[in-house]
PDB file of N, CA and C in Angstrom:
ATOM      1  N   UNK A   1       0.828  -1.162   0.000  1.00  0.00           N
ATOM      2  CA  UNK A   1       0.000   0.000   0.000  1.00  0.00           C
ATOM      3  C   UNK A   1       0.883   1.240   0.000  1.00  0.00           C
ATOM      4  N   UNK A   2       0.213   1.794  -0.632  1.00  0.00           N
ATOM      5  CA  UNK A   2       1.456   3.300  -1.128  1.00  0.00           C
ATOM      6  C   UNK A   2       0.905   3.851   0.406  1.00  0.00           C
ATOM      7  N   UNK A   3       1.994   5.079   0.321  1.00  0.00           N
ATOM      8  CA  UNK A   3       2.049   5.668   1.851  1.00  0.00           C
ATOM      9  C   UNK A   3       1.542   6.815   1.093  1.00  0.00           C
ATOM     10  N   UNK A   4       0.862   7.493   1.801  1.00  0.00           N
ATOM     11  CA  UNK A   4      -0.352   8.853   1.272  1.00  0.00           C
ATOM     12  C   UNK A   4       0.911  10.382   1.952  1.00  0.00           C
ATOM     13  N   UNK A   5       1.278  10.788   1.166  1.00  0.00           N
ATOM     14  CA  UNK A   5       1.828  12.114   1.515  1.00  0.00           C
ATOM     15  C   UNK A   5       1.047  13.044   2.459  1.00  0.00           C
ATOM     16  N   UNK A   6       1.887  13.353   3.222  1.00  0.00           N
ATOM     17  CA  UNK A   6       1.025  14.020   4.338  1.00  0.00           C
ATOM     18  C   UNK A   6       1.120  15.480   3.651  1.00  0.00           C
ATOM     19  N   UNK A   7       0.249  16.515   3.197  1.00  0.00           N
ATOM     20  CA  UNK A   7       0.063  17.767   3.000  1.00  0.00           C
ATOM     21  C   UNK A   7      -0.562  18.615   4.202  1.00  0.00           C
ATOM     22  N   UNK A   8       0.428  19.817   4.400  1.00  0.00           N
ATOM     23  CA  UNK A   8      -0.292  20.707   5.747  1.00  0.00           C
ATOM     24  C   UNK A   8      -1.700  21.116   5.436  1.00  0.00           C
ATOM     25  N   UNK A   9      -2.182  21.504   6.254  1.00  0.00           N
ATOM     26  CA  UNK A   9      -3.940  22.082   6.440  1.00  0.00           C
ATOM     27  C   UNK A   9      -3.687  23.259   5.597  1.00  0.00           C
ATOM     28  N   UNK A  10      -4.626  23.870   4.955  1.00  0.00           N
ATOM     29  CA  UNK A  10      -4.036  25.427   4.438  1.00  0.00           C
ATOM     30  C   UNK A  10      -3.999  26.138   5.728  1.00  0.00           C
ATOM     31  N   UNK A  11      -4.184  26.054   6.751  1.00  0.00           N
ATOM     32  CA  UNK A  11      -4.139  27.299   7.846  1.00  0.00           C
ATOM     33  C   UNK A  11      -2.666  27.321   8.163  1.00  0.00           C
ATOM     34  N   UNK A  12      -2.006  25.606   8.114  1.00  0.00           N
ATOM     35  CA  UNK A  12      -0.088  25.306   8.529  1.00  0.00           C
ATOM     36  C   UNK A  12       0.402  25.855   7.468  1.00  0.00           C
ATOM     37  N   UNK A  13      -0.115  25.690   6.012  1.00  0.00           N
ATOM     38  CA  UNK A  13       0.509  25.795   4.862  1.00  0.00           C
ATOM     39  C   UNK A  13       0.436  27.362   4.864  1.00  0.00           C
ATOM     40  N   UNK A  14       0.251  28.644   5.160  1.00  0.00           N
ATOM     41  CA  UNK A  14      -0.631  29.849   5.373  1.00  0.00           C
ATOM     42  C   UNK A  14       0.392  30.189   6.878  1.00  0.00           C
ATOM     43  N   UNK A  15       0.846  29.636   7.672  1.00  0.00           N
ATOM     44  CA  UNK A  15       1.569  29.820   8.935  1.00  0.00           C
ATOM     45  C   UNK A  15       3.260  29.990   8.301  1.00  0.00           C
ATOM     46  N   UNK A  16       3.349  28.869   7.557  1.00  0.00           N
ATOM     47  CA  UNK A  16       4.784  28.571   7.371  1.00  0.00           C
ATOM     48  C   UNK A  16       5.526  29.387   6.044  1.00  0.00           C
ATOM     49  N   UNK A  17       4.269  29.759   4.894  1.00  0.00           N
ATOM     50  CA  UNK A  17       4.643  30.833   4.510  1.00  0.00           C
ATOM     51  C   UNK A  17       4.862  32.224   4.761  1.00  0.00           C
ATOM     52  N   UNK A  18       3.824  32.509   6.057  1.00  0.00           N
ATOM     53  CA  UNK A  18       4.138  33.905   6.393  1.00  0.00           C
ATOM     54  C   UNK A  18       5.257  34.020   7.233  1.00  0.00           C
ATOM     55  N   UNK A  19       6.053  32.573   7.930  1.00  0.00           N
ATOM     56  CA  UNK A  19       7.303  32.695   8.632  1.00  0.00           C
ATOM     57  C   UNK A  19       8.197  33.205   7.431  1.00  0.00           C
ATOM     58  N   UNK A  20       8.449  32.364   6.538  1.00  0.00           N
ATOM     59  CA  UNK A  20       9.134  32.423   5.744  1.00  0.00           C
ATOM     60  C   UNK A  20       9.251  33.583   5.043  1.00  0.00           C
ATOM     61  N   UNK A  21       8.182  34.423   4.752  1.00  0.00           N
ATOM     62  CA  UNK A  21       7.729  36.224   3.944  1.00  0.00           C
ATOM     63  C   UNK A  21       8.447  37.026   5.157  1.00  0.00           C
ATOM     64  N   UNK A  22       8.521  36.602   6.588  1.00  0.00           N
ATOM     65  CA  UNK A  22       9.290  37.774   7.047  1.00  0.00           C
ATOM     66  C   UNK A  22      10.644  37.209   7.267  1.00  0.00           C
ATOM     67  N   UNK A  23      10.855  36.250   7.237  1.00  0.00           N
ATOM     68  CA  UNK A  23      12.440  36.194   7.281  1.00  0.00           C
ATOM     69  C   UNK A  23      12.996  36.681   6.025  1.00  0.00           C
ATOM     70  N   UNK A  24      11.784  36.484   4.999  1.00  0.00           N
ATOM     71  CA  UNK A  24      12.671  36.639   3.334  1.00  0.00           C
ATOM     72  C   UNK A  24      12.949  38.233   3.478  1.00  0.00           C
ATOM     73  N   UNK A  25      11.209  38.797   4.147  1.00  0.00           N
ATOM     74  CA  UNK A  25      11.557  40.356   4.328  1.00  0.00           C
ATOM     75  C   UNK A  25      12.852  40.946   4.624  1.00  0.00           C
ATOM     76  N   UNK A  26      13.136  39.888   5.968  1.00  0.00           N
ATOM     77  CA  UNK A  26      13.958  40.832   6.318  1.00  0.00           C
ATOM     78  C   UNK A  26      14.718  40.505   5.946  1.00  0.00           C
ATOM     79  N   UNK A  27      15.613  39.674   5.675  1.00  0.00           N
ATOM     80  CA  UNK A  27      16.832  39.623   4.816  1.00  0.00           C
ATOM     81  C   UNK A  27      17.118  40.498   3.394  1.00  0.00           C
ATOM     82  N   UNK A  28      15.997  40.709   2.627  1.00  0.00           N
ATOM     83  CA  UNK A  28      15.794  41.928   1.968  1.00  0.00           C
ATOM     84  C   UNK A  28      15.806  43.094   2.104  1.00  0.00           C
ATOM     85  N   UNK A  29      15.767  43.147   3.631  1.00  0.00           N
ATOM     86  CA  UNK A  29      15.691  44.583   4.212  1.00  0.00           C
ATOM     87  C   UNK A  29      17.088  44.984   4.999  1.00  0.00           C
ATOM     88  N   UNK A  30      18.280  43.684   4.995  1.00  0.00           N
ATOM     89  CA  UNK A  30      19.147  43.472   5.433  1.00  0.00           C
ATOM     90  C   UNK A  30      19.997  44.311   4.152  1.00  0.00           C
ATOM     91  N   UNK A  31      19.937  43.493   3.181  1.00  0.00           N
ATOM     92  CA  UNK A  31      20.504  43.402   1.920  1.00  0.00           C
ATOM     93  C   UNK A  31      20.764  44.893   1.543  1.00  0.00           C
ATOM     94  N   UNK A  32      19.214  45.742   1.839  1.00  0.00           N
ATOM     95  CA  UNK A  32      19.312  46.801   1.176  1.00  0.00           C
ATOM     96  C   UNK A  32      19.766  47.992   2.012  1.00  0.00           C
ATOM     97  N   UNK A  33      20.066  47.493   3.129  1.00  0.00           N
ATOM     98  CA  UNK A  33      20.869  48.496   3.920  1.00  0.00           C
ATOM     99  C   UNK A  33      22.359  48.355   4.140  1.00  0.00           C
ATOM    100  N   UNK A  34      22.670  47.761   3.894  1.00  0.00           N
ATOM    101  CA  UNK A  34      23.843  46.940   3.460  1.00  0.00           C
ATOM    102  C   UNK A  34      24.434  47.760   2.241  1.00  0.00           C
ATOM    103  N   UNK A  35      23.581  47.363   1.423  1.00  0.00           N
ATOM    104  CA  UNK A  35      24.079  48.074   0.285  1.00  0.00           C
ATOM    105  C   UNK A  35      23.900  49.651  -0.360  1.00  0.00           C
ATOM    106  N   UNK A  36      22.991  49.820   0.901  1.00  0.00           N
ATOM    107  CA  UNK A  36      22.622  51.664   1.022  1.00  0.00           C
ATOM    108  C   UNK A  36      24.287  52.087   2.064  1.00  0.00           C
ATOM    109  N   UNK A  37      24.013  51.674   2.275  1.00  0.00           N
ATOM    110  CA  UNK A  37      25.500  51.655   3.630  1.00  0.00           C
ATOM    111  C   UNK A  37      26.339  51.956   2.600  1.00  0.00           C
ATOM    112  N   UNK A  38      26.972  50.348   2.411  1.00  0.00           N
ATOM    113  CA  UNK A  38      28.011  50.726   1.130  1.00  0.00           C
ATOM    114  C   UNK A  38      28.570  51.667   0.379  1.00  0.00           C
ATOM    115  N   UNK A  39      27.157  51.829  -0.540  1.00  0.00           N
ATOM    116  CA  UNK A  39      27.319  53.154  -1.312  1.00  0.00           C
ATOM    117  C   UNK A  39      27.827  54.432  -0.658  1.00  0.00           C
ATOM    118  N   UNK A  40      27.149  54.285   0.724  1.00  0.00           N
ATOM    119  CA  UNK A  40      27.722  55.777   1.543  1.00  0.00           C
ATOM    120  C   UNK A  40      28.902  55.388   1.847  1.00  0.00           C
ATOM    121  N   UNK A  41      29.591  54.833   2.109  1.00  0.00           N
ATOM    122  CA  UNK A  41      31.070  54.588   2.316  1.00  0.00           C
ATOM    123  C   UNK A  41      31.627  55.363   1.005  1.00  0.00           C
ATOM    124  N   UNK A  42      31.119  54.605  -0.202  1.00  0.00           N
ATOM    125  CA  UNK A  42      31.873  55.003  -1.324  1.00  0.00           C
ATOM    126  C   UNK A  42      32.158  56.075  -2.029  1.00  0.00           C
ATOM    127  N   UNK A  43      30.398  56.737  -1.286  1.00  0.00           N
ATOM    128  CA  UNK A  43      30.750  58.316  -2.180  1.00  0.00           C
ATOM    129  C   UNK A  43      31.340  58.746  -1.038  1.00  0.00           C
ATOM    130  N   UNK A  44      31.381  58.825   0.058  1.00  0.00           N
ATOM    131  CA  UNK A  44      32.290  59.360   1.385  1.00  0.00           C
ATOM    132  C   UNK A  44      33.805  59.809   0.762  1.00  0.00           C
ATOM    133  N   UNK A  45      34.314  58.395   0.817  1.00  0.00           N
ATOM    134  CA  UNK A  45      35.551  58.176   0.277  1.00  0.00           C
ATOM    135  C   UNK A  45      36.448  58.527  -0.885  1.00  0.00           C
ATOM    136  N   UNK A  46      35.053  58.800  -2.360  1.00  0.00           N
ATOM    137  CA  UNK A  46      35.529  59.513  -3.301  1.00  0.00           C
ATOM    138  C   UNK A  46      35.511  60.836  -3.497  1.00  0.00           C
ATOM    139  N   UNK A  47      34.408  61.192  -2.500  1.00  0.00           N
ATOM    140  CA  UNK A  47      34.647  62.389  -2.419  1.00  0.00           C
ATOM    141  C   UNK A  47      35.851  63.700  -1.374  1.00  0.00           C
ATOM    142  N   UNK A  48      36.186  62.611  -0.662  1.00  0.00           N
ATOM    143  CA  UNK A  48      37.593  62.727  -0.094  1.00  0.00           C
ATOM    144  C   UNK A  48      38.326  62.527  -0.876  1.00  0.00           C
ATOM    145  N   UNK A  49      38.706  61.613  -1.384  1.00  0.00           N
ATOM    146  CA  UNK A  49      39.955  61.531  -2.263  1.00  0.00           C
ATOM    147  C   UNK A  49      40.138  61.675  -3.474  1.00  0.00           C
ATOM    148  N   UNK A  50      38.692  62.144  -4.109  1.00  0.00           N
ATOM    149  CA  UNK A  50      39.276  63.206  -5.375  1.00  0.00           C
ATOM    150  C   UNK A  50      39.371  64.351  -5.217  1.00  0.00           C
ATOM    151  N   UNK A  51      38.864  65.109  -4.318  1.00  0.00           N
ATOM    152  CA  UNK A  51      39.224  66.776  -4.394  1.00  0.00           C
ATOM    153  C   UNK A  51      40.883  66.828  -3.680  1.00  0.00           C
ATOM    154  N   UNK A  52      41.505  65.276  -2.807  1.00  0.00           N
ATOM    155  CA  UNK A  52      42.846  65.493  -2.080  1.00  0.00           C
ATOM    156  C   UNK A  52      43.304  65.424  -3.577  1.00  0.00           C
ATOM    157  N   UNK A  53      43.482  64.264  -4.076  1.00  0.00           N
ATOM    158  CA  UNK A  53      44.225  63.868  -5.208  1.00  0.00           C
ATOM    159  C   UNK A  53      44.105  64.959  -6.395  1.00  0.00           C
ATOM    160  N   UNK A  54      42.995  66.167  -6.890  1.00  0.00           N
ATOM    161  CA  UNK A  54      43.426  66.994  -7.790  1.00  0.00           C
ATOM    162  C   UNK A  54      43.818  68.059  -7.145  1.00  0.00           C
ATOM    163  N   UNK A  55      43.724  68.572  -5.866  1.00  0.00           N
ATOM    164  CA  UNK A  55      44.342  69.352  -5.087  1.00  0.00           C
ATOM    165  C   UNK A  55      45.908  69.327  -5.242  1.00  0.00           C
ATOM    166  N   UNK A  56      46.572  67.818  -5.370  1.00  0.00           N
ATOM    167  CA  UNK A  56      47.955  67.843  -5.873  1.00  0.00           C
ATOM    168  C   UNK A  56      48.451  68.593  -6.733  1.00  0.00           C
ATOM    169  N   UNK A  57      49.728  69.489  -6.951  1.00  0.00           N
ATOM    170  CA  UNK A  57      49.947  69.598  -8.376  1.00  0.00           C
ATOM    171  C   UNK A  57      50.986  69.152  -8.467  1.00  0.00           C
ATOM    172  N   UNK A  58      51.316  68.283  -9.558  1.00  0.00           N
ATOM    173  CA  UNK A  58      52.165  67.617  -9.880  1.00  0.00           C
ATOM    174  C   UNK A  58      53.476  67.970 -10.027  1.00  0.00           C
ATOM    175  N   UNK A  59      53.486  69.305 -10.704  1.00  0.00           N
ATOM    176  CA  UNK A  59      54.424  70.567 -11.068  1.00  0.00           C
ATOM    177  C   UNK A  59      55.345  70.436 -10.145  1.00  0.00           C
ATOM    178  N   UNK A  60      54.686  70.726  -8.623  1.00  0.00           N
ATOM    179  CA  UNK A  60      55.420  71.279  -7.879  1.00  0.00           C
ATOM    180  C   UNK A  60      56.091  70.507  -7.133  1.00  0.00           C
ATOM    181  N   UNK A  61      57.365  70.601  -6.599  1.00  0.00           N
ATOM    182  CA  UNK A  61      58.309  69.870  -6.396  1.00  0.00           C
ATOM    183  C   UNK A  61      58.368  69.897  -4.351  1.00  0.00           C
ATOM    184  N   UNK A  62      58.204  70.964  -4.605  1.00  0.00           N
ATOM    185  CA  UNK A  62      58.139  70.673  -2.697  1.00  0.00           C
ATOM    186  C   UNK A  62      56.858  71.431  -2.182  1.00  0.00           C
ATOM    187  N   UNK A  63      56.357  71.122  -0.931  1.00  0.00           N
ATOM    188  CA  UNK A  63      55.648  71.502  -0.648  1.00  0.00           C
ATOM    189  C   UNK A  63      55.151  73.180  -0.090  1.00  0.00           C
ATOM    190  N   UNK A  64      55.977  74.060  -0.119  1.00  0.00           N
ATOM    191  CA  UNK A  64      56.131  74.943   0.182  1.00  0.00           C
ATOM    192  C   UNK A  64      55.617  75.568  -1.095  1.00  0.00           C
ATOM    193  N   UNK A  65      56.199  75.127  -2.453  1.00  0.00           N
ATOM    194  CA  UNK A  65      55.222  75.873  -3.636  1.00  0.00           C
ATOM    195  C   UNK A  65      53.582  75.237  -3.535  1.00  0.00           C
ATOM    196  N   UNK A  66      53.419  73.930  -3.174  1.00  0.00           N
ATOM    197  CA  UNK A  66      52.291  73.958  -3.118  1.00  0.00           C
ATOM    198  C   UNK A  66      51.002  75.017  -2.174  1.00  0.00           C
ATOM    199  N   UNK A  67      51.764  74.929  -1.566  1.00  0.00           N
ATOM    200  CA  UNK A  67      50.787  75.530  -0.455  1.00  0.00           C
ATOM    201  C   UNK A  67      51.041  77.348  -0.802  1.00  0.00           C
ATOM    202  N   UNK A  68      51.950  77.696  -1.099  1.00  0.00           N
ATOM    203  CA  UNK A  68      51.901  78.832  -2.009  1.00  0.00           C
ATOM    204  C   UNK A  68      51.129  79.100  -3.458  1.00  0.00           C
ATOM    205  N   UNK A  69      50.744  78.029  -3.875  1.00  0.00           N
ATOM    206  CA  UNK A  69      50.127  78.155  -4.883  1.00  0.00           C
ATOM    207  C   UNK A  69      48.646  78.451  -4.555  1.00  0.00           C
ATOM    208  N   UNK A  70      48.351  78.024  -3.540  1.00  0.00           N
ATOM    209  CA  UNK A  70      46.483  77.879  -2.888  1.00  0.00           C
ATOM    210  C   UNK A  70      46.274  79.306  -2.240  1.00  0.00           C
ATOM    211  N   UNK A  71      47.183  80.635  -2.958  1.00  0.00           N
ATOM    212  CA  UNK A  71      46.917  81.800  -2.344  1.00  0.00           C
ATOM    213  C   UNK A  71      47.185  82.770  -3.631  1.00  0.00           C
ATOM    214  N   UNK A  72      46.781  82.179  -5.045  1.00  0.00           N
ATOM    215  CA  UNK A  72      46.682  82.725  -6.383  1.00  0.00           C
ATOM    216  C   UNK A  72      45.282  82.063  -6.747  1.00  0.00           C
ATOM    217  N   UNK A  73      45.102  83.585  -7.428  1.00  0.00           N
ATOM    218  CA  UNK A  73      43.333  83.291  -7.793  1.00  0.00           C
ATOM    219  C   UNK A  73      43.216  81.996  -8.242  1.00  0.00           C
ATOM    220  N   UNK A  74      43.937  81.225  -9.181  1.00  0.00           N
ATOM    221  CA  UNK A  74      43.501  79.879  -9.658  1.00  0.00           C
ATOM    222  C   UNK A  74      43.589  78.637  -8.182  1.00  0.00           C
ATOM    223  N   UNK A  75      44.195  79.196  -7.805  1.00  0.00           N
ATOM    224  CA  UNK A  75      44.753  78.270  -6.156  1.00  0.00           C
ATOM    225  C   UNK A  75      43.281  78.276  -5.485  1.00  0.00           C
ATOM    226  N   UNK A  76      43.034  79.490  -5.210  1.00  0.00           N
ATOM    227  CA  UNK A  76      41.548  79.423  -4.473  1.00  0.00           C
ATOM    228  C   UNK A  76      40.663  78.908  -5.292  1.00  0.00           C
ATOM    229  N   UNK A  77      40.528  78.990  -6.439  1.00  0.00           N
ATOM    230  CA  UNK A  77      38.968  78.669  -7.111  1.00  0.00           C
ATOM    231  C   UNK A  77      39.265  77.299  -7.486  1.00  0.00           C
ATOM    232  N   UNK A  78      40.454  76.402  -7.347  1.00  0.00           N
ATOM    233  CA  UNK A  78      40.878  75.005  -7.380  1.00  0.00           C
ATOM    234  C   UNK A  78      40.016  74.507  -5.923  1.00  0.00           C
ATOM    235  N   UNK A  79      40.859  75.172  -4.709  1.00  0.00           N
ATOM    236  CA  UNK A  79      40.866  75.000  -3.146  1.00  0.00           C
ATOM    237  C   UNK A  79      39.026  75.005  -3.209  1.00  0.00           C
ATOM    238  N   UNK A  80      38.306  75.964  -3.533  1.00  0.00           N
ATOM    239  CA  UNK A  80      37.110  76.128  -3.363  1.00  0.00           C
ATOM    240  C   UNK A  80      36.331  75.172  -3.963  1.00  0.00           C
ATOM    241  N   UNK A  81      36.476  74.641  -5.292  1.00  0.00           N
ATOM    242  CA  UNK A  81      35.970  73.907  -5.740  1.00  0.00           C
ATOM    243  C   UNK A  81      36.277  72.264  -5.662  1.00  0.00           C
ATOM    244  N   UNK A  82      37.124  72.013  -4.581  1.00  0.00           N
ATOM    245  CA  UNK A  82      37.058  71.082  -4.161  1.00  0.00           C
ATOM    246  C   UNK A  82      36.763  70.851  -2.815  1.00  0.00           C
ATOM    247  N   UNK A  83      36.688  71.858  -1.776  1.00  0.00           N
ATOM    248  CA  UNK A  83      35.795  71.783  -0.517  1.00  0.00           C
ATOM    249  C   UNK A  83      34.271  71.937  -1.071  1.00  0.00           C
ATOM    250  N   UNK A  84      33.721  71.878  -1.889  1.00  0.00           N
ATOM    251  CA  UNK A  84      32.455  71.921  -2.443  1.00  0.00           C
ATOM    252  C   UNK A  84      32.412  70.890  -2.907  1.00  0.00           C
ATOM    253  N   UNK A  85      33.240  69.800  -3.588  1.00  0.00           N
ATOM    254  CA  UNK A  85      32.959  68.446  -3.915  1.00  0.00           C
ATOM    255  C   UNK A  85      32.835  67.492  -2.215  1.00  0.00           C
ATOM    256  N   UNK A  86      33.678  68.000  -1.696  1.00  0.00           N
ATOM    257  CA  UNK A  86      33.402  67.341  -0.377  1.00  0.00           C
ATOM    258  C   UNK A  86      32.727  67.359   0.207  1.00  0.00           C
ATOM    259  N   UNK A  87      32.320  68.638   0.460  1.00  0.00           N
ATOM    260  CA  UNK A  87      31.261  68.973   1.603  1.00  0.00           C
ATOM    261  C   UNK A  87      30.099  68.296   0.963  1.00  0.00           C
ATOM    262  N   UNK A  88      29.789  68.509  -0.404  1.00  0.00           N
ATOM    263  CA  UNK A  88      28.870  67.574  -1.266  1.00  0.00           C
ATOM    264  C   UNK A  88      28.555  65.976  -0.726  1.00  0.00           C
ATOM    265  N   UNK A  89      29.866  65.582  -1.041  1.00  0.00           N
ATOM    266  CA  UNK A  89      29.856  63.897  -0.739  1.00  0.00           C
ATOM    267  C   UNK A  89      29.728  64.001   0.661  1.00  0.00           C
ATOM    268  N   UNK A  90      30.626  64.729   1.327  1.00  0.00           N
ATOM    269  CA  UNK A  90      29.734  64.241   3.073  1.00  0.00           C
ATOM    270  C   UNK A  90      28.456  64.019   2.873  1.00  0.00           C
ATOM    271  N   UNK A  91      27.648  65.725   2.678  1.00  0.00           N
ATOM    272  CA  UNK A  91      26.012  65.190   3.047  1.00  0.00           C
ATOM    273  C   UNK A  91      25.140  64.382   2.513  1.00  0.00           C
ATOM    274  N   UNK A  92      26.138  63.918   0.942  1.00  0.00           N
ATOM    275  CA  UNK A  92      25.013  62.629   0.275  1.00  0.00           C
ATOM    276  C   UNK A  92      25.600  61.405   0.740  1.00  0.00           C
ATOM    277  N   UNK A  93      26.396  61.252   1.740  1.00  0.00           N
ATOM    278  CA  UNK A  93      26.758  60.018   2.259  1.00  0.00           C
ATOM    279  C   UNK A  93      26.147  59.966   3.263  1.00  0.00           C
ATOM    280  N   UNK A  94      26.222  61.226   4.308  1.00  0.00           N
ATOM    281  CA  UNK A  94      25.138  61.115   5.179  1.00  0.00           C
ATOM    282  C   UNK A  94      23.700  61.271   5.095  1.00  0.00           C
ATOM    283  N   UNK A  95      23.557  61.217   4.165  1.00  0.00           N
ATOM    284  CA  UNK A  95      22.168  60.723   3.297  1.00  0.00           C
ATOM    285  C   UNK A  95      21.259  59.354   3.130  1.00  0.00           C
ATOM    286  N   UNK A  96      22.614  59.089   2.859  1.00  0.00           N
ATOM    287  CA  UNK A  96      22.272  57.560   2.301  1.00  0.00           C
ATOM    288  C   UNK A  96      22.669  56.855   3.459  1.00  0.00           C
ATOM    289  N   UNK A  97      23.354  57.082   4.247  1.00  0.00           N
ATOM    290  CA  UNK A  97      23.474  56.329   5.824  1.00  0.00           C
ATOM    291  C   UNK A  97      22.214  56.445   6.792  1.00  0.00           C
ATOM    292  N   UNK A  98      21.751  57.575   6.572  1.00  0.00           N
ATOM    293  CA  UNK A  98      20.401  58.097   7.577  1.00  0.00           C
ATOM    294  C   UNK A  98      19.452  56.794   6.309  1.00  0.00           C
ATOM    295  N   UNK A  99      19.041  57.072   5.242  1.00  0.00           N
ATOM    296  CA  UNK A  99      18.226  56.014   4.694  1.00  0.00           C
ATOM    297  C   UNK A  99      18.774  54.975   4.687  1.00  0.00           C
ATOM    298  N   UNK A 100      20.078  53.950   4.833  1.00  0.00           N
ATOM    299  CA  UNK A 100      20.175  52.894   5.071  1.00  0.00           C
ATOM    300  C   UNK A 100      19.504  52.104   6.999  1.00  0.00           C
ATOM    301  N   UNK A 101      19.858  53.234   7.154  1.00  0.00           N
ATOM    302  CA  UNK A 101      19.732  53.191   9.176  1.00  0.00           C
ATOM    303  C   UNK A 101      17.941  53.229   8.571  1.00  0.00           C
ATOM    304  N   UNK A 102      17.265  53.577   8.392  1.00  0.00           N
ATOM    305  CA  UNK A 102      15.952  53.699   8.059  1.00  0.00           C
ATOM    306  C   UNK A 102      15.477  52.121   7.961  1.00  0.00           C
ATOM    307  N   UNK A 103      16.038  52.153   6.758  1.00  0.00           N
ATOM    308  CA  UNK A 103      15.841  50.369   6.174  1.00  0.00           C
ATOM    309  C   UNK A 103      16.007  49.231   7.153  1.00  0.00           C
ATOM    310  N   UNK A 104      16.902  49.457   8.100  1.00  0.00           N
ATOM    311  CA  UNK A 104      17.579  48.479   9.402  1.00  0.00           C
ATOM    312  C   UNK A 104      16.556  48.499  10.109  1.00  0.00           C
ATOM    313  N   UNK A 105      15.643  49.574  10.573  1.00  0.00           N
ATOM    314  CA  UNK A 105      14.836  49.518  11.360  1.00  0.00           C
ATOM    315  C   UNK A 105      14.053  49.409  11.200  1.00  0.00           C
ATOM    316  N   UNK A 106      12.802  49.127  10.122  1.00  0.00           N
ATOM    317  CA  UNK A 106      12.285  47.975   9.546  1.00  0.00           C
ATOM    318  C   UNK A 106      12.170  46.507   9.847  1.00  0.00           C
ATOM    319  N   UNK A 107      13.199  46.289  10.190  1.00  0.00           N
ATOM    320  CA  UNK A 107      13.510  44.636  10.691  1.00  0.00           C
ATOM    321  C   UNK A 107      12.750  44.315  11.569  1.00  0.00           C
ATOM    322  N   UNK A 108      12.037  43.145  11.545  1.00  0.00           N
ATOM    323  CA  UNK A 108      10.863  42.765  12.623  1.00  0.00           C
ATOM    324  C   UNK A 108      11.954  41.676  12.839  1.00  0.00           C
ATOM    325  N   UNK A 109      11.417  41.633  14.494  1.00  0.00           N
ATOM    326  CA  UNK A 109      11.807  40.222  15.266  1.00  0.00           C
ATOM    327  C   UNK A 109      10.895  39.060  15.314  1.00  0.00           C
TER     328      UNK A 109
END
């Protein structure tokens, strides 16, 4: 005699999917803060280290012309326009950190 497969009631079958919809939730909700995070790391970081890195000038051989150079009109409107890329990427990193922190808290127990 064949053995009859046991199938849950729909009310178990209806229980064990909605376990499963919030763990999937939240791991989705893991994922995407995670990767909201991330991104804020990244523009953080590029936006630090491209206004340091064209702030360099290559030209100059010691540092004493550099820093003499950041007190000629092209020096400032270089200097200026790269504390404006920064200050930029700070607040869209802290942007996207405040909406990743958003997403985290979401998470049901």
């Amino acid at each position: 005699m064949p053995e009859e497969i046991h199938q849950p009631a729909p009310a178990e079958a209806r229980q064990v999917q909605k376990a499963l919809g919030k763990a999937a939730k939240n791991e989705q909700r893991k994922l995407t803060a995670t990767y909201l995070n991330n991104v804020a790391v990244a523009v953080f970081a590029a936006g630090i280290a491209i206004p340091v890195i064209s702030g360099m000038n290559k030209t100059d051989e010691d540092w004493s012309a550099f820093f003499s150079s950041l007190f000629t009109y092209d020096g400032l409107q270089k200097l200026s326009a790269n504390l404006a890329t920064a200050i930029c990427a700070i607040v869209a990193s802290a942007i996207l950190h405040r909406f990743a922190r958003h997403v985290a808290s979401q998470i049901e127990d």
